[in-house]
PDB file of N, CA and C in Angstrom:
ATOM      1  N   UNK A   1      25.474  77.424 -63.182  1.00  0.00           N
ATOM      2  CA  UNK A   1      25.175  77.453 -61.764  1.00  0.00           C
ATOM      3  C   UNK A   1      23.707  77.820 -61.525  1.00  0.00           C
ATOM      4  N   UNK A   2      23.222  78.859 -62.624  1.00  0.00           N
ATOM      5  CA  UNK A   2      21.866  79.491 -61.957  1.00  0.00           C
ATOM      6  C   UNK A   2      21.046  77.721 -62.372  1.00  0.00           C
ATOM      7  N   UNK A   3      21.358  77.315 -63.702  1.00  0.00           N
ATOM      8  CA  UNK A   3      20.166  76.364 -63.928  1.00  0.00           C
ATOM      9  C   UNK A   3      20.434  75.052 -62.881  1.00  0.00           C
ATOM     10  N   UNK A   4      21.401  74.888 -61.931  1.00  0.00           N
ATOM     11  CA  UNK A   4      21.711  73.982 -61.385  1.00  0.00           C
ATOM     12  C   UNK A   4      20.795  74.462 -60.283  1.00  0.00           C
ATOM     13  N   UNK A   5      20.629  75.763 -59.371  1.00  0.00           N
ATOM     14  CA  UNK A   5      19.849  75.905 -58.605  1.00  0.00           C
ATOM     15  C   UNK A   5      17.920  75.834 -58.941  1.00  0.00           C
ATOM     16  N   UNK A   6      17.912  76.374 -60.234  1.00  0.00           N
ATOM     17  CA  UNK A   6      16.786  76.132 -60.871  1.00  0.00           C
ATOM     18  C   UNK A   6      15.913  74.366 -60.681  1.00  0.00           C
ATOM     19  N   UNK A   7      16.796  74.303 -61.139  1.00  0.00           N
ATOM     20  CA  UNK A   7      16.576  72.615 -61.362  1.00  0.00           C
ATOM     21  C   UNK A   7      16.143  71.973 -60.136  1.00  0.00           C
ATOM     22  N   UNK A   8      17.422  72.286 -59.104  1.00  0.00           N
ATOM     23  CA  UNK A   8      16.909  71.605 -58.021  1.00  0.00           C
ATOM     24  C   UNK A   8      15.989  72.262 -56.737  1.00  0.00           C
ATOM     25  N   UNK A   9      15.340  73.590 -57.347  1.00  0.00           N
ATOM     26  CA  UNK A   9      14.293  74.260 -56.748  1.00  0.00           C
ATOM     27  C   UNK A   9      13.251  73.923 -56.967  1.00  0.00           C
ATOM     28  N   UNK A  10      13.304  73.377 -58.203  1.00  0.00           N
ATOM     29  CA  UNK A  10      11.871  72.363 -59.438  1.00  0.00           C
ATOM     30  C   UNK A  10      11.563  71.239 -58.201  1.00  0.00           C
ATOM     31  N   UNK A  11      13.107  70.445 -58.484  1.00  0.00           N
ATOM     32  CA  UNK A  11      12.621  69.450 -57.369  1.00  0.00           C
ATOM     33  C   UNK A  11      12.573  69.175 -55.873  1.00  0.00           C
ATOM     34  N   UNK A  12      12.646  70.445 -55.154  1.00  0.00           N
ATOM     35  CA  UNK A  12      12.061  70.238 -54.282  1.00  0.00           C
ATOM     36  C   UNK A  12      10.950  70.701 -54.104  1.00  0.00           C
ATOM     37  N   UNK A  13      10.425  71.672 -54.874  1.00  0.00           N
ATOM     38  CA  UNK A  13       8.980  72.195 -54.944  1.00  0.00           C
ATOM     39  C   UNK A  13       8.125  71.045 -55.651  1.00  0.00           C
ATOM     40  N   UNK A  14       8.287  70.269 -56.237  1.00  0.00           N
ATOM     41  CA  UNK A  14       7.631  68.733 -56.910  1.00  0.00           C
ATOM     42  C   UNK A  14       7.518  68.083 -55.466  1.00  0.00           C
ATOM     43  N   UNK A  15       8.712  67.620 -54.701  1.00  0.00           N
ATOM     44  CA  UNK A  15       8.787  66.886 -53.896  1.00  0.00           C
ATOM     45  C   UNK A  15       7.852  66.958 -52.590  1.00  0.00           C
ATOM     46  N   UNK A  16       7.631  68.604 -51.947  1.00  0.00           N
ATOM     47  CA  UNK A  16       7.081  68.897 -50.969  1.00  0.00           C
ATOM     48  C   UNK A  16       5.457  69.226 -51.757  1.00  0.00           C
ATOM     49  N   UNK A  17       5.436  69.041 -52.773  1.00  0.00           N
ATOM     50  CA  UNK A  17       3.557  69.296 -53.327  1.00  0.00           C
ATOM     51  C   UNK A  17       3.127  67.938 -52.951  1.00  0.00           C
ATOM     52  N   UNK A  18       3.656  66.794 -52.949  1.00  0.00           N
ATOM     53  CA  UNK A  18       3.695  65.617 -53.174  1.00  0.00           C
ATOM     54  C   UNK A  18       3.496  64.871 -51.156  1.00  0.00           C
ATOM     55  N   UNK A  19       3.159  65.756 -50.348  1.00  0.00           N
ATOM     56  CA  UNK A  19       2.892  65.406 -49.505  1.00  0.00           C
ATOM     57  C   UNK A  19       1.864  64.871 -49.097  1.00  0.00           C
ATOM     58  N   UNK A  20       1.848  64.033 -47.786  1.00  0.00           N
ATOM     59  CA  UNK A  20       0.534  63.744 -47.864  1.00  0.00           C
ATOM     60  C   UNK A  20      -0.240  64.911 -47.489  1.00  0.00           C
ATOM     61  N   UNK A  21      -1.840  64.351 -48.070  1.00  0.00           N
ATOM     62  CA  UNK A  21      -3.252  65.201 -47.329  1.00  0.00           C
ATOM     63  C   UNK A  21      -3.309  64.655 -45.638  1.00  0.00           C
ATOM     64  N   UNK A  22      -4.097  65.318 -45.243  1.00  0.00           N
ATOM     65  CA  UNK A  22      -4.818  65.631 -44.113  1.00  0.00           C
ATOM     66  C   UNK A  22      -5.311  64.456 -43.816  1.00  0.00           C
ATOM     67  N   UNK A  23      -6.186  63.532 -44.589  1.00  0.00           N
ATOM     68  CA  UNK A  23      -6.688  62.393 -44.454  1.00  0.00           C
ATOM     69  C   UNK A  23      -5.746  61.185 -45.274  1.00  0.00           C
ATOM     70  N   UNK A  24      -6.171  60.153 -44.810  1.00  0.00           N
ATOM     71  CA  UNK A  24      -5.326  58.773 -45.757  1.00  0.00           C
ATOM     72  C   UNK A  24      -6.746  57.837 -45.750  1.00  0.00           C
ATOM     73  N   UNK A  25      -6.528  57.062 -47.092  1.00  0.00           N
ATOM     74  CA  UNK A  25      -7.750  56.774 -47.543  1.00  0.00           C
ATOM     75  C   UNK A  25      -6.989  55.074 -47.794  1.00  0.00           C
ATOM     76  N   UNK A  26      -8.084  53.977 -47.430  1.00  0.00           N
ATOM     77  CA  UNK A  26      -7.656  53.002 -47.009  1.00  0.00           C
ATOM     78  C   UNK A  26      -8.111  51.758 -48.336  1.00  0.00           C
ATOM     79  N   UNK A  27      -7.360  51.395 -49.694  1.00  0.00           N
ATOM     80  CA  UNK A  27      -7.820  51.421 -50.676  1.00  0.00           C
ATOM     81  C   UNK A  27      -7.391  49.417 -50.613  1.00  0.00           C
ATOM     82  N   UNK A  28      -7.313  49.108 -49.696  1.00  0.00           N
ATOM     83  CA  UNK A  28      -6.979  47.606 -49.268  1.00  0.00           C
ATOM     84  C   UNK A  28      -8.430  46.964 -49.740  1.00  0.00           C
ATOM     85  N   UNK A  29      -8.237  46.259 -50.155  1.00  0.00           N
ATOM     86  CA  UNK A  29      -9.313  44.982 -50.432  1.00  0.00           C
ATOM     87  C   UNK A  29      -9.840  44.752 -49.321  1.00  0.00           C
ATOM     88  N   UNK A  30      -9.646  44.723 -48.105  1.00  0.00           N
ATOM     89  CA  UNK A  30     -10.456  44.375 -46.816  1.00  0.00           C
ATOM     90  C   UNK A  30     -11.636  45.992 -46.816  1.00  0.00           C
ATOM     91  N   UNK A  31     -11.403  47.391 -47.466  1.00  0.00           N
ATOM     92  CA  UNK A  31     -11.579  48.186 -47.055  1.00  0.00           C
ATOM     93  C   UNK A  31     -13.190  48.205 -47.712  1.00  0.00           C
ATOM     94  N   UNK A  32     -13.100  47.264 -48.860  1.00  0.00           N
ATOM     95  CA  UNK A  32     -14.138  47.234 -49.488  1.00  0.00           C
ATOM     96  C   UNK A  32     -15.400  46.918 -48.331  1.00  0.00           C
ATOM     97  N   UNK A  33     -15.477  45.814 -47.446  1.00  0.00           N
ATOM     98  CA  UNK A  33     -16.327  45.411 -47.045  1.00  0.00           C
ATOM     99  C   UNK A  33     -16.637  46.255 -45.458  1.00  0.00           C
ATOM    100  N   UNK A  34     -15.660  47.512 -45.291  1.00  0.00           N
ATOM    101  CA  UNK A  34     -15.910  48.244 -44.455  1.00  0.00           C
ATOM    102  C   UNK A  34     -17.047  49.070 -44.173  1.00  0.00           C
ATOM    103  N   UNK A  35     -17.467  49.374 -42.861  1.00  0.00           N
ATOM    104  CA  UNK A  35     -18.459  50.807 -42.728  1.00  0.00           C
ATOM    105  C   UNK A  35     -17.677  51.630 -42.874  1.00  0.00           C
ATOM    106  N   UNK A  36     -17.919  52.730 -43.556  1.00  0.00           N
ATOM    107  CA  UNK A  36     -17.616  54.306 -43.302  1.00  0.00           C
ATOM    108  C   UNK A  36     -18.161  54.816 -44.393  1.00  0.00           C
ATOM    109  N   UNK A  37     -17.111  56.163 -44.681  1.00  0.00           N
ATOM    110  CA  UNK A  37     -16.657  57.058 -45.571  1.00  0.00           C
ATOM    111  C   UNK A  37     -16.369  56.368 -46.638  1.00  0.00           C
ATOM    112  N   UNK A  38     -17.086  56.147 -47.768  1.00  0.00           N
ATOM    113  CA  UNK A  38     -15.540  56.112 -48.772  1.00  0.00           C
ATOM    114  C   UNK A  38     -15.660  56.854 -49.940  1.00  0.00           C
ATOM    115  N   UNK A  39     -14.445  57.441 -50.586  1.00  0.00           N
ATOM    116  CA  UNK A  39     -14.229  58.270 -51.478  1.00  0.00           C
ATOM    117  C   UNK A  39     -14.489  57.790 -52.851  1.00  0.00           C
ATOM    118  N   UNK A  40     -15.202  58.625 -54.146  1.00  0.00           N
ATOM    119  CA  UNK A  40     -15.167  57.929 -55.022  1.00  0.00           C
ATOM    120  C   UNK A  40     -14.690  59.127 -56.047  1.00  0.00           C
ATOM    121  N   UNK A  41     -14.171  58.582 -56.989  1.00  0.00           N
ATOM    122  CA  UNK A  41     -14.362  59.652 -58.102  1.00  0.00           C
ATOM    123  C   UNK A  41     -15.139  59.253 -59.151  1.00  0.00           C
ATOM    124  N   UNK A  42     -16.095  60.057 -60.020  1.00  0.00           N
ATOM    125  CA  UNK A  42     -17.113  60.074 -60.293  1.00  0.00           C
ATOM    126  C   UNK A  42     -16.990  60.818 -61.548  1.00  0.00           C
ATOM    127  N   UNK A  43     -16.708  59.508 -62.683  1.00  0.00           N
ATOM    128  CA  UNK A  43     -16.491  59.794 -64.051  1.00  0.00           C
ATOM    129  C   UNK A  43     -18.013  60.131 -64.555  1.00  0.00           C
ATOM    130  N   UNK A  44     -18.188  61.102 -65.445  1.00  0.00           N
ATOM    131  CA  UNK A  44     -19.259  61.821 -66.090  1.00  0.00           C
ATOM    132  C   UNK A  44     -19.258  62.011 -67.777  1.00  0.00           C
ATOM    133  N   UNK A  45     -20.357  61.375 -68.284  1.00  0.00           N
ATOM    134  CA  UNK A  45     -20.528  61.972 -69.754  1.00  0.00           C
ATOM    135  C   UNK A  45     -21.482  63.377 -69.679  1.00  0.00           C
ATOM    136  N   UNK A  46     -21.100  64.213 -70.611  1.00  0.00           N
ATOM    137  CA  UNK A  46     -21.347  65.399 -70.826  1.00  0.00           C
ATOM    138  C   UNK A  46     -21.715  66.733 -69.502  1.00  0.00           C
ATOM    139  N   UNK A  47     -20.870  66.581 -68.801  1.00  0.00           N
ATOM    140  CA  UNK A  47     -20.531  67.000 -67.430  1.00  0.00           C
ATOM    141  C   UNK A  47     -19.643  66.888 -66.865  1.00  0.00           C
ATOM    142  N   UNK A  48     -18.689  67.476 -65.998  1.00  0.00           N
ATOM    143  CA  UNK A  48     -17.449  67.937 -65.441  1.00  0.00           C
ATOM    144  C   UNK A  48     -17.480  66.493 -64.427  1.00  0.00           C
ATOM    145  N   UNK A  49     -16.518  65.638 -64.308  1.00  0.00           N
ATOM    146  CA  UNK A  49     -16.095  64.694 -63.016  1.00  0.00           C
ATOM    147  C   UNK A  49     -15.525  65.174 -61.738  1.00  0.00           C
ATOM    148  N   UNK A  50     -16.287  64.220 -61.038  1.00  0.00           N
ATOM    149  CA  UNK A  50     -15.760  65.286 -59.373  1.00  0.00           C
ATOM    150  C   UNK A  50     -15.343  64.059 -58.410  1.00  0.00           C
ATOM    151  N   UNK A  51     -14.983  64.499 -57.566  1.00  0.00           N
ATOM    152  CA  UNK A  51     -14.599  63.183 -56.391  1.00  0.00           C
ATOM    153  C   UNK A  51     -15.568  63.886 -55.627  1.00  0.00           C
ATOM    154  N   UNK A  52     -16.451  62.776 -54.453  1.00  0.00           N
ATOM    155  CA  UNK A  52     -17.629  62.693 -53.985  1.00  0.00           C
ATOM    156  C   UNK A  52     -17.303  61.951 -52.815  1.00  0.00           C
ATOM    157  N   UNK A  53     -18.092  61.550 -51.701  1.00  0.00           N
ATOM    158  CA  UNK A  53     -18.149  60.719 -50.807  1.00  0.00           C
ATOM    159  C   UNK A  53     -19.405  60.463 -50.514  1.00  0.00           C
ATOM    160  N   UNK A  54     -19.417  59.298 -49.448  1.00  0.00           N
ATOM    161  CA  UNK A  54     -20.639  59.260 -49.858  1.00  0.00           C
ATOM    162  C   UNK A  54     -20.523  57.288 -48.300  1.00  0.00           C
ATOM    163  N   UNK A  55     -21.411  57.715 -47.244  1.00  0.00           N
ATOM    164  CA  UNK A  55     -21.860  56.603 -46.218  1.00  0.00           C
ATOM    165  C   UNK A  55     -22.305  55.761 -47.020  1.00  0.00           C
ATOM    166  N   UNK A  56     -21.814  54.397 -46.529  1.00  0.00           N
ATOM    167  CA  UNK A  56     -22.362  53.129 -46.493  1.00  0.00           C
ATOM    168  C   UNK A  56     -21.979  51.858 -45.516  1.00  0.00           C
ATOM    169  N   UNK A  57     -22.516  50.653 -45.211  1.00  0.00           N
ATOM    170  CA  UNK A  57     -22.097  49.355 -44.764  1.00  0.00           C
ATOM    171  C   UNK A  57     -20.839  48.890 -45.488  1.00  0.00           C
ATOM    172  N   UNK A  58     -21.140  49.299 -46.635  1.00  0.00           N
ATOM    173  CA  UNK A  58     -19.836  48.684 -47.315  1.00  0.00           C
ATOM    174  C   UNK A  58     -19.192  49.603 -48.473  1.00  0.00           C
ATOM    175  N   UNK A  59     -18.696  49.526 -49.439  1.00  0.00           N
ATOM    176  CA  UNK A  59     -18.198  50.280 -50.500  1.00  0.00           C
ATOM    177  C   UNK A  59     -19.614  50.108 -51.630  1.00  0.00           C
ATOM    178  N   UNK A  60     -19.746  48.907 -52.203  1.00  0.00           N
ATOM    179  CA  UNK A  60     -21.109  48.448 -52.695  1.00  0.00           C
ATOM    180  C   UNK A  60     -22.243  49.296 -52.299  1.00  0.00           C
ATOM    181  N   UNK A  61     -22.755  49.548 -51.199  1.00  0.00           N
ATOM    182  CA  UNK A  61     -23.717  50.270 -50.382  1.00  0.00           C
ATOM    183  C   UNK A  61     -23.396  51.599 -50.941  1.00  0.00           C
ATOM    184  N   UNK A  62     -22.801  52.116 -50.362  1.00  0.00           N
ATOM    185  CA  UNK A  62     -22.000  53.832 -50.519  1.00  0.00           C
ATOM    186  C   UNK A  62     -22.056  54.030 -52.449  1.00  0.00           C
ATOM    187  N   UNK A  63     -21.185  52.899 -53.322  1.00  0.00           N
ATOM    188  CA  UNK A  63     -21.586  53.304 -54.082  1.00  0.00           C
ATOM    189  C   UNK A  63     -22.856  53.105 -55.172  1.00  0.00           C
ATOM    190  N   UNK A  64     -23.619  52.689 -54.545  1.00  0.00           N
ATOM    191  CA  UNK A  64     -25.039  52.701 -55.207  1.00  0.00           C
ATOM    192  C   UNK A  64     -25.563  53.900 -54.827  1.00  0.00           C
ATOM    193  N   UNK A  65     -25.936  54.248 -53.287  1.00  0.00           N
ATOM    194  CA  UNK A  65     -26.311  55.789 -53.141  1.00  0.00           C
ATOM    195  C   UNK A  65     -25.277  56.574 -53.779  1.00  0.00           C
ATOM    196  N   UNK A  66     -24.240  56.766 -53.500  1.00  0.00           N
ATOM    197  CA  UNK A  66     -23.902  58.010 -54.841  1.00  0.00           C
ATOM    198  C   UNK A  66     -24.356  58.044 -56.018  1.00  0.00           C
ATOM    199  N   UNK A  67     -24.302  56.501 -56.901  1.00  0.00           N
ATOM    200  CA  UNK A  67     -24.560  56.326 -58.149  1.00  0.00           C
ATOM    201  C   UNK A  67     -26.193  57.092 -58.249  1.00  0.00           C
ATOM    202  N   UNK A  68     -27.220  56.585 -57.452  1.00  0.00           N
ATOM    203  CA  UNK A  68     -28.558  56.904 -57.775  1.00  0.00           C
ATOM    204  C   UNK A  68     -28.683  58.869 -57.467  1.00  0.00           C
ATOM    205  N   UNK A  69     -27.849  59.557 -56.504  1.00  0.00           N
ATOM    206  CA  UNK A  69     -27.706  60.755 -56.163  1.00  0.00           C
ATOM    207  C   UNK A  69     -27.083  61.584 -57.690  1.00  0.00           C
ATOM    208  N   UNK A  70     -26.299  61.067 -58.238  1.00  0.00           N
ATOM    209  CA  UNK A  70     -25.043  61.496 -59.483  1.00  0.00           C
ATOM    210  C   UNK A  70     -25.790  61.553 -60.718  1.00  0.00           C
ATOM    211  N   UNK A  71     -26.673  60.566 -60.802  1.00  0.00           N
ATOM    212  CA  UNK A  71     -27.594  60.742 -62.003  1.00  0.00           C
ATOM    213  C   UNK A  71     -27.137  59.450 -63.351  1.00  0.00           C
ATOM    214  N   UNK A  72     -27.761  59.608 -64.245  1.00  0.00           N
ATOM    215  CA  UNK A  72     -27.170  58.280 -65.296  1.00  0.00           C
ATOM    216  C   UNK A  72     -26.245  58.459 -65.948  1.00  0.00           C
ATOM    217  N   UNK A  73     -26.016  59.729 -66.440  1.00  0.00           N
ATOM    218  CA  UNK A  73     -24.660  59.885 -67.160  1.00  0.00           C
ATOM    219  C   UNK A  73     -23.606  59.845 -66.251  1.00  0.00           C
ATOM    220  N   UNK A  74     -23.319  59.243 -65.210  1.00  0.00           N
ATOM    221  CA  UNK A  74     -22.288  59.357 -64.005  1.00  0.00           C
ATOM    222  C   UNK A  74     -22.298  58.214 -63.710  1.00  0.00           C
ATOM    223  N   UNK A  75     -20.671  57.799 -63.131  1.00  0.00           N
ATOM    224  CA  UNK A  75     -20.560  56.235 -62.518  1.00  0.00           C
ATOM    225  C   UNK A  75     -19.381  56.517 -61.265  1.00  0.00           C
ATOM    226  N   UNK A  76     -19.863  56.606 -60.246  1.00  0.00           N
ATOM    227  CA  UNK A  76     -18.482  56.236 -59.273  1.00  0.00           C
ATOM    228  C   UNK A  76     -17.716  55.311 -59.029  1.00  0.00           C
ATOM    229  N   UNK A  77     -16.779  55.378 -58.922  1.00  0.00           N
ATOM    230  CA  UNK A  77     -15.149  54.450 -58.921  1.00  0.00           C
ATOM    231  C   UNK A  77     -14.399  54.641 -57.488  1.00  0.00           C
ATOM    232  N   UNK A  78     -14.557  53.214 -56.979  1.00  0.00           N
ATOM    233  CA  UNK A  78     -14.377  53.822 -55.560  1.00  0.00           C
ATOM    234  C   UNK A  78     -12.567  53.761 -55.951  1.00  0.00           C
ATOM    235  N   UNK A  79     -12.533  54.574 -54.609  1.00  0.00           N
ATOM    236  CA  UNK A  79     -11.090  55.160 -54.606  1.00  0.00           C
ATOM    237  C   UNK A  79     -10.451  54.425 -53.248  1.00  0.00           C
ATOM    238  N   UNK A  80     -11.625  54.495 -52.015  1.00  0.00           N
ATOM    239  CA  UNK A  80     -10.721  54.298 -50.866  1.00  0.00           C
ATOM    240  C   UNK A  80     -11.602  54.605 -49.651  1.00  0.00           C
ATOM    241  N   UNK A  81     -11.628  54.142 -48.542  1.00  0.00           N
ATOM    242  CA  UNK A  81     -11.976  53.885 -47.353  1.00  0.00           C
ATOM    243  C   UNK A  81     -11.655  55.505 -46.587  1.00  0.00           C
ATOM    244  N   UNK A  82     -12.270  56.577 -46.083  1.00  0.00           N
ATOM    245  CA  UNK A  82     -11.717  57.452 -45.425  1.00  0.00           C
ATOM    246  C   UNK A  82     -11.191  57.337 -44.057  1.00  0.00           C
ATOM    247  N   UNK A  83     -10.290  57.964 -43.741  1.00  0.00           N
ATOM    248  CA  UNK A  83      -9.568  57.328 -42.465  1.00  0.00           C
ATOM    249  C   UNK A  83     -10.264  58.550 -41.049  1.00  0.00           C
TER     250      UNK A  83
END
């Protein structure tokens, strides 16, 4: 009985971590050619990776200024359009 409550305390504590954020990020192929926000995460050699954001006309735009801001051992990967 106890591991039956165990178990399904696991999964609802999995279930409710698993909510959404605050923001929703808009990762559609149309989103590419959007203005805004968009999110990138920002794989790194010999340095810690971070998620970043970063204005542009388009995703292309946004991620070239991050890229030139991040430095050479760094490449951003866009993630998504901020909502």
């Amino acid at each position: 009985m106890k591991k039956t409550i165990a178990i399904l305390g696991m999964v609802a504590g999995i279930a409710m971590s698993g909510a959404a954020p605050s923001f929703a990020l808009d990762s559609s192929f149309d989103a590419l050619s959007k203005s805004g926000t968009h999110k990138f995460y920002v794989w790194c050699t010999g340095k810690a990776d971070s998620e970043q954001s970063a204005q542009g006309a388009n995703a292309k735009e946004a991620q070239a200024a991050l890229a030139s801001k991040v430095g050479d051992t760094c490449w951003p990967v866009w993630q998504g359009l901020e909502n």
